[in-house]
N, C-alpha and C. Protein backbone atom coordinates (compact mmCIF):
# COMPACT_ATOMS: atom_id res chain seq x y z
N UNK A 1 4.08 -12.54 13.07
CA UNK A 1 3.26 -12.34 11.88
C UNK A 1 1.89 -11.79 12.29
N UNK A 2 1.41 -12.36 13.53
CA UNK A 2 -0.18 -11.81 13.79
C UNK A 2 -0.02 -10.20 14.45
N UNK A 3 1.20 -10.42 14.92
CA UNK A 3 0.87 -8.57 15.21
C UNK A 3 1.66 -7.94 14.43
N UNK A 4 1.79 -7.91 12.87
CA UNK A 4 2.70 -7.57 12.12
C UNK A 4 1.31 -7.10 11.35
N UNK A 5 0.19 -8.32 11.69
CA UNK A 5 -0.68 -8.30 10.49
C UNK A 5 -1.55 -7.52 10.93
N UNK A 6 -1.81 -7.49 12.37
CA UNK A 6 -2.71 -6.37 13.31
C UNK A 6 -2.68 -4.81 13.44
N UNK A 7 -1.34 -4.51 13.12
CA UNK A 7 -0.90 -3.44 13.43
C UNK A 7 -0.56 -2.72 11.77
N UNK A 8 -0.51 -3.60 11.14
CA UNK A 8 -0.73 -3.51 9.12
C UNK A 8 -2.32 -3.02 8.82
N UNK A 9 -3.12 -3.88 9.41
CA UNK A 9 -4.77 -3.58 9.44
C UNK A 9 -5.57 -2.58 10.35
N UNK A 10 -4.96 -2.21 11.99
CA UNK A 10 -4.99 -1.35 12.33
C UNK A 10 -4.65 0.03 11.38
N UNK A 11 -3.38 0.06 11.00
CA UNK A 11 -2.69 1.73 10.25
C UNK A 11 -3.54 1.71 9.13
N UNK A 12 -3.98 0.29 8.69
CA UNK A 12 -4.44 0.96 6.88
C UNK A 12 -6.03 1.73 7.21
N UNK A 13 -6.56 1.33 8.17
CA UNK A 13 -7.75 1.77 8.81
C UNK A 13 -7.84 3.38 9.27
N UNK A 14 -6.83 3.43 9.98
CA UNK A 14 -6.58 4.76 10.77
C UNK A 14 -6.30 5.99 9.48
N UNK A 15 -5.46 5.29 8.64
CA UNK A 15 -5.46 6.37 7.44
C UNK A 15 -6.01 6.47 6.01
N UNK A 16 -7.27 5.34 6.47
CA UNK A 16 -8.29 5.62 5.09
C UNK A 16 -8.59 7.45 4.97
N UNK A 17 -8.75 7.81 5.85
CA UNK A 17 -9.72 9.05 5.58
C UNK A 17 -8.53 9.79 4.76
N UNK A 18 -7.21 10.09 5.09
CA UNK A 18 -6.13 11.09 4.11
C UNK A 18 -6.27 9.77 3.19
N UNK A 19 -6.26 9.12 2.80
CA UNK A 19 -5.75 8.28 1.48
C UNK A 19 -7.16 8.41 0.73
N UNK A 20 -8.34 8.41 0.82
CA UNK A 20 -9.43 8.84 0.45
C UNK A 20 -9.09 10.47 -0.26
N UNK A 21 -8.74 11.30 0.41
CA UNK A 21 -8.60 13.02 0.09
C UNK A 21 -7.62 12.20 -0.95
N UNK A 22 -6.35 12.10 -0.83
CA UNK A 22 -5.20 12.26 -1.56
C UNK A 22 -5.76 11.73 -2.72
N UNK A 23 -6.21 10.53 -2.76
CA UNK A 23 -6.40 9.88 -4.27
C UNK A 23 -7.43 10.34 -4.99
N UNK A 24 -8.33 11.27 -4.33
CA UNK A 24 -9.55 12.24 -5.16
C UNK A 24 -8.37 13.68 -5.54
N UNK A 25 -7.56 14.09 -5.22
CA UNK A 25 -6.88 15.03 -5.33
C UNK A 25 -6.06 14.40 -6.51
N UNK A 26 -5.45 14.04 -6.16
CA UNK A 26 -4.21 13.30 -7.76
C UNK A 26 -5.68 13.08 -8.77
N UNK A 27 -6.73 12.60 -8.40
CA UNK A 27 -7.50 12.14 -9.98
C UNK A 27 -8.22 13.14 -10.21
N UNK A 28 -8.55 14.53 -9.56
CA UNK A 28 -9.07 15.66 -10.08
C UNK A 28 -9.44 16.07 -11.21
N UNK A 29 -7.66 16.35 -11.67
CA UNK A 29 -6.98 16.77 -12.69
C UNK A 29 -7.48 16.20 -14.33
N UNK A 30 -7.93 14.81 -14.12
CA UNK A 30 -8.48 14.12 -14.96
C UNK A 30 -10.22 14.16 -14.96
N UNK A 31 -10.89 14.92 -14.45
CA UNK A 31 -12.17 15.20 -14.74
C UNK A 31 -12.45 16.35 -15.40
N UNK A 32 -13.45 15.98 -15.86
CA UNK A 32 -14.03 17.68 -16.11
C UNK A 32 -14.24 18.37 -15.57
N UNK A 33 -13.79 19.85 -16.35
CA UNK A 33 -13.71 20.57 -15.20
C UNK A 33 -14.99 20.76 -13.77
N UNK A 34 -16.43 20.94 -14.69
CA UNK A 34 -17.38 20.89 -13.84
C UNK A 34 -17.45 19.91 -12.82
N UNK A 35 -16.86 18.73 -12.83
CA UNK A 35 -17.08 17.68 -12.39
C UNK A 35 -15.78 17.66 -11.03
N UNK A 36 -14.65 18.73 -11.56
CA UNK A 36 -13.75 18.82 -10.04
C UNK A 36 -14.53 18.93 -8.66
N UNK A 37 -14.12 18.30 -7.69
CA UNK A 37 -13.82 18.64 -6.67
C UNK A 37 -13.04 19.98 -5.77
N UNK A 38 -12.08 20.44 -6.59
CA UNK A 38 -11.08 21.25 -6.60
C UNK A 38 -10.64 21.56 -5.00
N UNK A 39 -10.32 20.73 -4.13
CA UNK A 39 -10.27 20.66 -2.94
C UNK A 39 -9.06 21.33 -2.68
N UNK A 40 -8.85 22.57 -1.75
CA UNK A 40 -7.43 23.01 -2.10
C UNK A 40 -6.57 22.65 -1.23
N UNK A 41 -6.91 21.45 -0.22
CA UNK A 41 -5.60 21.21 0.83
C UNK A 41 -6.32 19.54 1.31
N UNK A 42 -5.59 18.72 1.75
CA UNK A 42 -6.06 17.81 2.60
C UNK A 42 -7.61 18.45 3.15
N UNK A 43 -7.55 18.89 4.55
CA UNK A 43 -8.33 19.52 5.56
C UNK A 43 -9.70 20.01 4.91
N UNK A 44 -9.41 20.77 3.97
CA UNK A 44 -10.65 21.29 2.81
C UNK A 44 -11.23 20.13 2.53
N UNK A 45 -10.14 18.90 1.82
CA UNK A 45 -11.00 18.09 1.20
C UNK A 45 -11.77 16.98 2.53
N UNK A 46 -11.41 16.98 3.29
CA UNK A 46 -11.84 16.37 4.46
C UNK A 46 -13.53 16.75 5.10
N UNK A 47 -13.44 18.07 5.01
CA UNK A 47 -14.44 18.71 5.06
C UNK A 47 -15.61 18.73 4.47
N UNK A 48 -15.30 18.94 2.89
CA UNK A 48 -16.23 19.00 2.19
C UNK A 48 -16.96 17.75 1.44
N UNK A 49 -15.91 16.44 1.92
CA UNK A 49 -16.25 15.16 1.72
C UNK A 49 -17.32 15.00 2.78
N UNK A 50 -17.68 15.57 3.84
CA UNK A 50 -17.67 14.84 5.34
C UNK A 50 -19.14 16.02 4.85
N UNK A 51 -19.13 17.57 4.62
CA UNK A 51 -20.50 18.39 4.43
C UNK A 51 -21.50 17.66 3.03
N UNK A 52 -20.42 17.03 2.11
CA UNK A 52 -21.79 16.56 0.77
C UNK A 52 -21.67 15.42 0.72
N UNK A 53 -21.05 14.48 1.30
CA UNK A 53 -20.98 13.15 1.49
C UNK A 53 -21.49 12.57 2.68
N UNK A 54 -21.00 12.70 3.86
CA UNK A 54 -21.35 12.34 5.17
C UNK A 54 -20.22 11.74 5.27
N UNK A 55 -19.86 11.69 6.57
CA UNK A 55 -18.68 11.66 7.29
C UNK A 55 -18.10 9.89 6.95
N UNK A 56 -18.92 8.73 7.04
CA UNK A 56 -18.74 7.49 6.49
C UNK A 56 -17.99 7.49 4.80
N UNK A 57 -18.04 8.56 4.38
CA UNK A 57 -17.50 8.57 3.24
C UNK A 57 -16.14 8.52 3.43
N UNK A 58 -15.52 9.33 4.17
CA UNK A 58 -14.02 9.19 4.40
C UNK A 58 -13.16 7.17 4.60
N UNK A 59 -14.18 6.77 4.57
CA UNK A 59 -13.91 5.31 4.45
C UNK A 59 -14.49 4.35 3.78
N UNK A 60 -14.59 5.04 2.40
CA UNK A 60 -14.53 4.18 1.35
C UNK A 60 -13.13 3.24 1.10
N UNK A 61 -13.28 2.23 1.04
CA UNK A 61 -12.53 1.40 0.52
C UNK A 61 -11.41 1.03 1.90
N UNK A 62 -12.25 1.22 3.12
CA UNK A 62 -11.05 1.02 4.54
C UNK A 62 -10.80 -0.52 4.25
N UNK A 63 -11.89 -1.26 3.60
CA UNK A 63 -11.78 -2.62 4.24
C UNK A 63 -10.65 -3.43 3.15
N UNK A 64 -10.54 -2.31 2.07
CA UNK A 64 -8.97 -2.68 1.30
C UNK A 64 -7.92 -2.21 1.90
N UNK A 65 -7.76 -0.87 2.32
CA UNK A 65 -6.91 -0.40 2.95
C UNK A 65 -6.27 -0.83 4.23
N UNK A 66 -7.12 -1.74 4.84
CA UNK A 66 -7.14 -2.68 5.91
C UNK A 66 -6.26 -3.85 5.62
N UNK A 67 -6.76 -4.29 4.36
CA UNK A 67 -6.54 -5.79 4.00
C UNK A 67 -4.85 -5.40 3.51
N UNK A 68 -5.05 -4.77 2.55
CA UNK A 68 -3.63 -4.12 2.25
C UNK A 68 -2.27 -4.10 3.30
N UNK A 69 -2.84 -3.16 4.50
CA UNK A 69 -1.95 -3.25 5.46
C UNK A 69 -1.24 -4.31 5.97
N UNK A 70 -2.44 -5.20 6.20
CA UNK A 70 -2.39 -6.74 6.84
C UNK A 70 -1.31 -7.06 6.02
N UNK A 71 -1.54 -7.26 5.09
CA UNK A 71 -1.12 -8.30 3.52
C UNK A 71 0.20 -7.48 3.91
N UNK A 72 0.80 -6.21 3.65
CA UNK A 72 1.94 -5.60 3.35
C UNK A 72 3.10 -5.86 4.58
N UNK A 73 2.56 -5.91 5.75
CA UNK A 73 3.11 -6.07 7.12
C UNK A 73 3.97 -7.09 7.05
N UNK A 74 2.74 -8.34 6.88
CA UNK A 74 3.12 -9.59 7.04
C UNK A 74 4.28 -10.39 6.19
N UNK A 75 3.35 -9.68 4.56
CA UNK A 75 4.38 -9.79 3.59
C UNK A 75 5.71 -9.74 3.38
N UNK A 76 5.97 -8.21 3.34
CA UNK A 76 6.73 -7.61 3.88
C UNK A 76 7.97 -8.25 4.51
N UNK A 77 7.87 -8.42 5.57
CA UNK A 77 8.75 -8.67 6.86
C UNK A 77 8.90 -10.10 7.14
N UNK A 78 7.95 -10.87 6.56
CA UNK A 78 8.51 -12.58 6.16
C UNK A 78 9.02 -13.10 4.87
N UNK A 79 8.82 -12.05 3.55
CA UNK A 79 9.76 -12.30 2.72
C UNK A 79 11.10 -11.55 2.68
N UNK A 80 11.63 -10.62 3.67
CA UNK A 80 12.60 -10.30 3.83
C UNK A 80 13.49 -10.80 4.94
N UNK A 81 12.89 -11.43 5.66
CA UNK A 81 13.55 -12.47 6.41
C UNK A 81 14.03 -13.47 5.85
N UNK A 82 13.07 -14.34 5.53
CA UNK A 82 13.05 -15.55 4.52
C UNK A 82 14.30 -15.44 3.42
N UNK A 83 14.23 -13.81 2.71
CA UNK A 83 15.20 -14.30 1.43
C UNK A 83 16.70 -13.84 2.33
N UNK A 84 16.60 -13.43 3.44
CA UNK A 84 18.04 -12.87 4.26
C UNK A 84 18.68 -14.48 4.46
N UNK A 85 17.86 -15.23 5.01
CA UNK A 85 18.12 -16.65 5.56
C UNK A 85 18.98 -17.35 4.59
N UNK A 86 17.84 -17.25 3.38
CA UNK A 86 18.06 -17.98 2.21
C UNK A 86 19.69 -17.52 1.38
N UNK A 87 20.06 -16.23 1.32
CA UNK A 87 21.35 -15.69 0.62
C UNK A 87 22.10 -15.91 1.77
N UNK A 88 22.08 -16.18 3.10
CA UNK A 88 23.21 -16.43 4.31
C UNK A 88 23.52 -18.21 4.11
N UNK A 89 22.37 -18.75 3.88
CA UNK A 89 22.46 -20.47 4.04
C UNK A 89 23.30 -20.45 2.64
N UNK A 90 23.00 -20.03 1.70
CA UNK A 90 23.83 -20.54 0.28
C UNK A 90 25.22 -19.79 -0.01
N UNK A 91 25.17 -18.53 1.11
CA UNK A 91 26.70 -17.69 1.03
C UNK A 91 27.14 -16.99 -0.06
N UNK A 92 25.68 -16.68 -0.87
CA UNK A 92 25.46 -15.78 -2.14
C UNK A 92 26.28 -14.60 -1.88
N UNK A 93 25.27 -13.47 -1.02
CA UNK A 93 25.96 -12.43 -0.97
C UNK A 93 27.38 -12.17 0.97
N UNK A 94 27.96 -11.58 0.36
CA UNK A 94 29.42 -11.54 1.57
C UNK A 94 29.06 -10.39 2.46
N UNK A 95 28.62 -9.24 1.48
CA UNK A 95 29.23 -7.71 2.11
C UNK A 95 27.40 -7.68 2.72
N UNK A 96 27.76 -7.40 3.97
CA UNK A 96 26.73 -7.22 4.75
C UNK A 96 25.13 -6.37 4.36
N UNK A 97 25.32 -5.01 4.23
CA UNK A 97 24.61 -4.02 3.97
C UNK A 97 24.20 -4.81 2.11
N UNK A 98 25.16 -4.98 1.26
CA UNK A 98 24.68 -5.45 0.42
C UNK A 98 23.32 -6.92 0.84
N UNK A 99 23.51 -7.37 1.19
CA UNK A 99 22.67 -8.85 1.81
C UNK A 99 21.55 -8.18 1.99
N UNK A 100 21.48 -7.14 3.26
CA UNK A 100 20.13 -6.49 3.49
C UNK A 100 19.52 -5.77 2.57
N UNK A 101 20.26 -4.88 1.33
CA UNK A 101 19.48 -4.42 0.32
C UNK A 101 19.24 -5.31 -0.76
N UNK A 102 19.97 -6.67 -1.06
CA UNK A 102 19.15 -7.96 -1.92
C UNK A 102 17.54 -7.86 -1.53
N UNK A 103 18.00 -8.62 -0.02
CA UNK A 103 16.66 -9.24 0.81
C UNK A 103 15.82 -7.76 0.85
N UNK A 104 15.37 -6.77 0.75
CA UNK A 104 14.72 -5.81 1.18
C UNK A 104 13.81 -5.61 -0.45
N UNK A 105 14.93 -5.48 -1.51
CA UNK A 105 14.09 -5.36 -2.82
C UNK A 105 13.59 -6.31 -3.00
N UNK A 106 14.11 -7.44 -3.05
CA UNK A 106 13.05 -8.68 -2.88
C UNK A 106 11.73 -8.70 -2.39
N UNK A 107 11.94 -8.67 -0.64
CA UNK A 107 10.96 -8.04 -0.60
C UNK A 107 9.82 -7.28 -0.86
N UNK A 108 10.42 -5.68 -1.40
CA UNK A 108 9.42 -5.10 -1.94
C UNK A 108 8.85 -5.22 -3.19
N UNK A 109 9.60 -5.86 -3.94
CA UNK A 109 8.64 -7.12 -5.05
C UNK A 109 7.61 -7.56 -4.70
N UNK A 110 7.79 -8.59 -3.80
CA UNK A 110 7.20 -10.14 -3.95
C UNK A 110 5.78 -9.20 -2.82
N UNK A 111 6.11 -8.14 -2.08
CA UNK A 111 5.02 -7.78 -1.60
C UNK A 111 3.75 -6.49 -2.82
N UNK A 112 4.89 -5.88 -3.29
CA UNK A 112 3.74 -5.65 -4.34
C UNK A 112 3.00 -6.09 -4.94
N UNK A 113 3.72 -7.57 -5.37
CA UNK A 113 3.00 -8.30 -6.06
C UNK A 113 1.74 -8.72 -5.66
N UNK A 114 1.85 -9.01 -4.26
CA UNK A 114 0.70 -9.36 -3.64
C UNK A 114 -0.25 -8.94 -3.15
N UNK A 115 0.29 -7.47 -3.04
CA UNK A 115 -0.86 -6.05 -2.21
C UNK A 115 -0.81 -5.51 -3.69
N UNK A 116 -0.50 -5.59 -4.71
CA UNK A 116 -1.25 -4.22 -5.82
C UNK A 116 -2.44 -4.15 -6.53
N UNK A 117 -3.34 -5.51 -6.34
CA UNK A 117 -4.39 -5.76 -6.65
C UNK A 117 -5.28 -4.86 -5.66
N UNK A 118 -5.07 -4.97 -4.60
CA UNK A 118 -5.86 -4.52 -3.49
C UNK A 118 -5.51 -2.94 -3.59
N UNK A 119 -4.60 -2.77 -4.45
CA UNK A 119 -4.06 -0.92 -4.34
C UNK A 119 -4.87 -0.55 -4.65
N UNK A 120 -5.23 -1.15 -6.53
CA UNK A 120 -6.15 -1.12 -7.32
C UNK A 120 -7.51 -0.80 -7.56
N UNK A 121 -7.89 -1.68 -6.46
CA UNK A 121 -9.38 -1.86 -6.35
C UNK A 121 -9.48 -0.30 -4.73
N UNK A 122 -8.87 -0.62 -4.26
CA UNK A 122 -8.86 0.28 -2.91
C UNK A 122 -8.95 2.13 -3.68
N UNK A 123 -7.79 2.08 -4.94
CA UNK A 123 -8.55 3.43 -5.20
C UNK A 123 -9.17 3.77 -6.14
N UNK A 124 -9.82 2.57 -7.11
CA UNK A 124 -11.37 2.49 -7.38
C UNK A 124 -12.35 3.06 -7.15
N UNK A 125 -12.06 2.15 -5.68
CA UNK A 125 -13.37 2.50 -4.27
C UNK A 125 -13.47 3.89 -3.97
N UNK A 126 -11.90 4.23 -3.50
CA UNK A 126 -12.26 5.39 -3.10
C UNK A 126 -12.28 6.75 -3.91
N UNK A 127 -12.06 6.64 -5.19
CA UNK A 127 -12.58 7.82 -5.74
C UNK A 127 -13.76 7.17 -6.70
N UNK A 128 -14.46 6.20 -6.16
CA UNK A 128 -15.99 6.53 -7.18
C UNK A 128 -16.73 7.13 -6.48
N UNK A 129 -17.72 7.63 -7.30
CA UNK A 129 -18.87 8.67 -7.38
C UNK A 129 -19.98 7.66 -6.60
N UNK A 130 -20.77 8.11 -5.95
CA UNK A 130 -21.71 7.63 -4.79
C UNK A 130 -22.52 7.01 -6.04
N UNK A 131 -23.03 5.70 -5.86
CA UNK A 131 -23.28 4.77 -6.58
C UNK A 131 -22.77 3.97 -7.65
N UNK A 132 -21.51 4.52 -7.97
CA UNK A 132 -20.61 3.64 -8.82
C UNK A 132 -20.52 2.37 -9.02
N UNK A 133 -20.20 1.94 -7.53
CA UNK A 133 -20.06 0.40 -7.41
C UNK A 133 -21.16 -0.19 -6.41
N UNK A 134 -21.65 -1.22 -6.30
CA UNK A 134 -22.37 -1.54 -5.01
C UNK A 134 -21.94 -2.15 -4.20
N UNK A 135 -20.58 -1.80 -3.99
CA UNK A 135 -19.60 -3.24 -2.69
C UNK A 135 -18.48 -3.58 -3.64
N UNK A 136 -17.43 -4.33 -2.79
CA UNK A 136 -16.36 -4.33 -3.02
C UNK A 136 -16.40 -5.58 -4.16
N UNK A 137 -17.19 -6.59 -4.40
CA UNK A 137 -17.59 -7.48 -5.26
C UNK A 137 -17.66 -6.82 -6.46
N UNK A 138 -18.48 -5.52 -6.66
CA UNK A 138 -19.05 -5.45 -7.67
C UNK A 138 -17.53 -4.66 -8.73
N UNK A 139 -17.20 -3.56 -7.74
CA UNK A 139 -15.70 -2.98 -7.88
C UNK A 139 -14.53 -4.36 -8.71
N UNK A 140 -14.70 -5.23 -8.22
CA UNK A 140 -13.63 -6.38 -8.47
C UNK A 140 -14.16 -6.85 -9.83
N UNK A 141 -15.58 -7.61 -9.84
CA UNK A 141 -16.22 -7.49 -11.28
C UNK A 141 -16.23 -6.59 -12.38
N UNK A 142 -16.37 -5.21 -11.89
CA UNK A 142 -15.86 -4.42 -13.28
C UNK A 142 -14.31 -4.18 -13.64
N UNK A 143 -13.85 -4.24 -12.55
CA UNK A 143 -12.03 -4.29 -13.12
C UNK A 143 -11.48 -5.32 -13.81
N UNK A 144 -12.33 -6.78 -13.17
CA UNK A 144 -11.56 -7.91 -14.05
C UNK A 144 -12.39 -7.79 -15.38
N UNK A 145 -13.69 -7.46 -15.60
CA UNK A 145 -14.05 -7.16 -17.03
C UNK A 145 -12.98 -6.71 -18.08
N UNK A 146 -11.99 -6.16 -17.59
CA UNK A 146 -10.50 -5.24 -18.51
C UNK A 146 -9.78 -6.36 -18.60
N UNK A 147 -9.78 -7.70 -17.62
CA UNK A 147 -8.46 -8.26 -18.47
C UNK A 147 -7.79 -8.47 -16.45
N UNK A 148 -7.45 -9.64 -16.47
CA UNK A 148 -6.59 -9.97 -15.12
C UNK A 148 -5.27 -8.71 -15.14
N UNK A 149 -4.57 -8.44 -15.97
CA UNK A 149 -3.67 -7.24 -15.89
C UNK A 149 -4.08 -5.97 -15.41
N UNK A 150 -5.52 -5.92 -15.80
CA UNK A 150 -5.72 -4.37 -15.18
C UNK A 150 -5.63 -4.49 -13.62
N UNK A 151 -5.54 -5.44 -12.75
CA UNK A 151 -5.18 -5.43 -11.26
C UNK A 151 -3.83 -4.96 -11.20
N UNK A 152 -3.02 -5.03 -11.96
CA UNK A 152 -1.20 -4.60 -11.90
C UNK A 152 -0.87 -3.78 -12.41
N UNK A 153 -2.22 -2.46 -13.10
CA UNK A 153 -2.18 -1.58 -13.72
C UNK A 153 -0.89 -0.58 -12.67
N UNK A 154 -0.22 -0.18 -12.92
CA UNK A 154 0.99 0.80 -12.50
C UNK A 154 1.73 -0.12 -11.19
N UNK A 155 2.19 -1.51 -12.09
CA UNK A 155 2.84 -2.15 -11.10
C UNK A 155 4.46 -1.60 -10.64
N UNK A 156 4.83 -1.26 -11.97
CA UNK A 156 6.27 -0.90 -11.82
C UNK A 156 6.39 0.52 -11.16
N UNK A 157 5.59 1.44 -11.58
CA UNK A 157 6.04 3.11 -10.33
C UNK A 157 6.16 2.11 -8.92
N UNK A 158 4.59 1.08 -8.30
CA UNK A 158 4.49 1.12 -7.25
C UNK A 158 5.64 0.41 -6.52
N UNK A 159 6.45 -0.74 -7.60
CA UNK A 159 7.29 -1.61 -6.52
C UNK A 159 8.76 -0.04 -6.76
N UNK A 160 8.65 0.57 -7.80
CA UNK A 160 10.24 1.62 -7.60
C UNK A 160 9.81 2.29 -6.41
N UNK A 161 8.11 2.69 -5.86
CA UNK A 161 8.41 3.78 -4.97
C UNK A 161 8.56 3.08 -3.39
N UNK A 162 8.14 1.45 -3.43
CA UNK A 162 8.20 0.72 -1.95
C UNK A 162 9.92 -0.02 -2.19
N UNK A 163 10.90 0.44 -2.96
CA UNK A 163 11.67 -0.35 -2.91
C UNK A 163 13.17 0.76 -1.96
N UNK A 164 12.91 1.68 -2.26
CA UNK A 164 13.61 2.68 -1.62
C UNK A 164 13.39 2.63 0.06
N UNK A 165 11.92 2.91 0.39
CA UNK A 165 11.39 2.85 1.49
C UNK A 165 11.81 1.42 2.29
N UNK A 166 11.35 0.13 1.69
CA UNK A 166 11.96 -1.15 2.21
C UNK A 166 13.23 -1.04 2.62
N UNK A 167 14.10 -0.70 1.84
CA UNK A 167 15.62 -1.24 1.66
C UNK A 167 16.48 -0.63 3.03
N UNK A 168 15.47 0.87 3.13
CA UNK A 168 16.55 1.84 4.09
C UNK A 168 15.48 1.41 5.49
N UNK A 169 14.35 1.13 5.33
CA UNK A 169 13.63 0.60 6.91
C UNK A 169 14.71 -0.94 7.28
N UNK A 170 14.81 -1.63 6.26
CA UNK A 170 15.82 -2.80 6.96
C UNK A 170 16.98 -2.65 6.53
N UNK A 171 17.99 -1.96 6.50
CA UNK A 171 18.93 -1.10 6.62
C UNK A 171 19.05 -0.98 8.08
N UNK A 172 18.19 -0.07 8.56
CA UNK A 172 18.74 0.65 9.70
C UNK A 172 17.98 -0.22 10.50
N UNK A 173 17.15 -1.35 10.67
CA UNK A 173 16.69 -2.19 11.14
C UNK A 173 17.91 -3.26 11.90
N UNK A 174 18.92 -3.08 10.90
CA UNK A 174 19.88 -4.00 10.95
C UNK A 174 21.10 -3.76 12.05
N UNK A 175 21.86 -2.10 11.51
CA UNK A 175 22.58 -1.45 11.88
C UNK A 175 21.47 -1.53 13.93
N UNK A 176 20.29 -1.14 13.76
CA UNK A 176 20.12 -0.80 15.44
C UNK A 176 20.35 -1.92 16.13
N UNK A 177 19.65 -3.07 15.58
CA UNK A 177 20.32 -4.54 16.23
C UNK A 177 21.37 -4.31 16.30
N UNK A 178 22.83 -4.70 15.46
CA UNK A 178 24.31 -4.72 15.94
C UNK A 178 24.71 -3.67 17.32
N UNK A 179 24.21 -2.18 17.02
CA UNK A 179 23.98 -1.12 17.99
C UNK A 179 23.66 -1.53 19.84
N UNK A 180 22.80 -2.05 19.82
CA UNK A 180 22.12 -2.32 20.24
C UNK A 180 22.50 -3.93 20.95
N UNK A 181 23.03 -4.63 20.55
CA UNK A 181 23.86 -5.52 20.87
C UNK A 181 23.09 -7.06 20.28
N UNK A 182 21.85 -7.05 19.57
CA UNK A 182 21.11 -8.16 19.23
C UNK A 182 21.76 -8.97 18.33
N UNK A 183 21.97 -10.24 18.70
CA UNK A 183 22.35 -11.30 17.21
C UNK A 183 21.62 -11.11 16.37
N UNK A 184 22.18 -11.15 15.20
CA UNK A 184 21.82 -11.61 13.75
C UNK A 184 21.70 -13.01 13.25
């Protein structure tokens, strides 16, 4: 779990700066026009964040993106263990590959559930306008002003698009053990 959670908080760190571009790019579209960015590639927007922002800008919101990781790693990979255990001890499911795609959507549930607050607020952070918020406190205070739901605002795209990704990482997680000669 601690280097599940290290190496979760390490990656979310390492790729604040593209998740910064990307999520000013998808919310463009929704400003005025004067008010675009109109960044025409990753690299552009990297740039021109880093020439009218300063280069610390590319890590707005790392210390969610961080936490996120942590949270998703750990999450992750002990509730898909946990519910594998749990459908083998009660002899729920038989057919193998079926068992691992139970335990995997499960998974990517019970971990959305728990990292989509932090999605939330993480791209808040990173597409407000230089003085928006004053810290990650203040970010959390104006979102819960909407109502505890606005933290789970686009809960359902996020667990359909981590449930695909889960299912086939412990999938073939599974298959390389047997391969490979490891008990199950």
């Amino acid at each position: 779990a601690a280097l599940a959670g290290i190496s979760g908080a390490i990656a979310g760190f390492v790729g604040t700066p593209a998740d910064v571009v990307n999520v000013r790019m998808q919310y463009d579209i929704k400003l005025p026009i004067q008010e675009r960015r109109n960044y025409n590639h990753a690299f552009d927007g990297v740039a021109k964040i880093v020439k009218s922002e300063g280069a610390l800008s590319l890590f707005h919101g790392a210390s969610m993106a961080s936490s996120r990781g942590l949270l998703m790693s750990v999450g992750t990979l002990s509730v898909y263990d946990q519910t594998k255990e749990t459908l083998i001890l009660h002899n729920i499911v038989h057919n193998y590959v079926l068992l691992h795609l139970c335990a995997s959507c499960y998974a990517a549930f019970a971990t959305t559930l728990l990292v989509h607050p932090l999605d939330v607020i993480k791209t808040r952070l990173m597409n407000a306008t230089p003085g928006q918020y004053h810290g990650l406190l203040d970010c959390c205070c104006g979102t819960a002003k909407h109502g505890i739901f606005e933290f789970y605002r686009g809960f359902l795209p996020a667990w359909l698009r981590a449930t695909p990704h889960t299912a086939l990482t412990f999938i073939f997680v599974e298959e390389l053990r047997i391969w490979f000669g490891y008990e199950i």
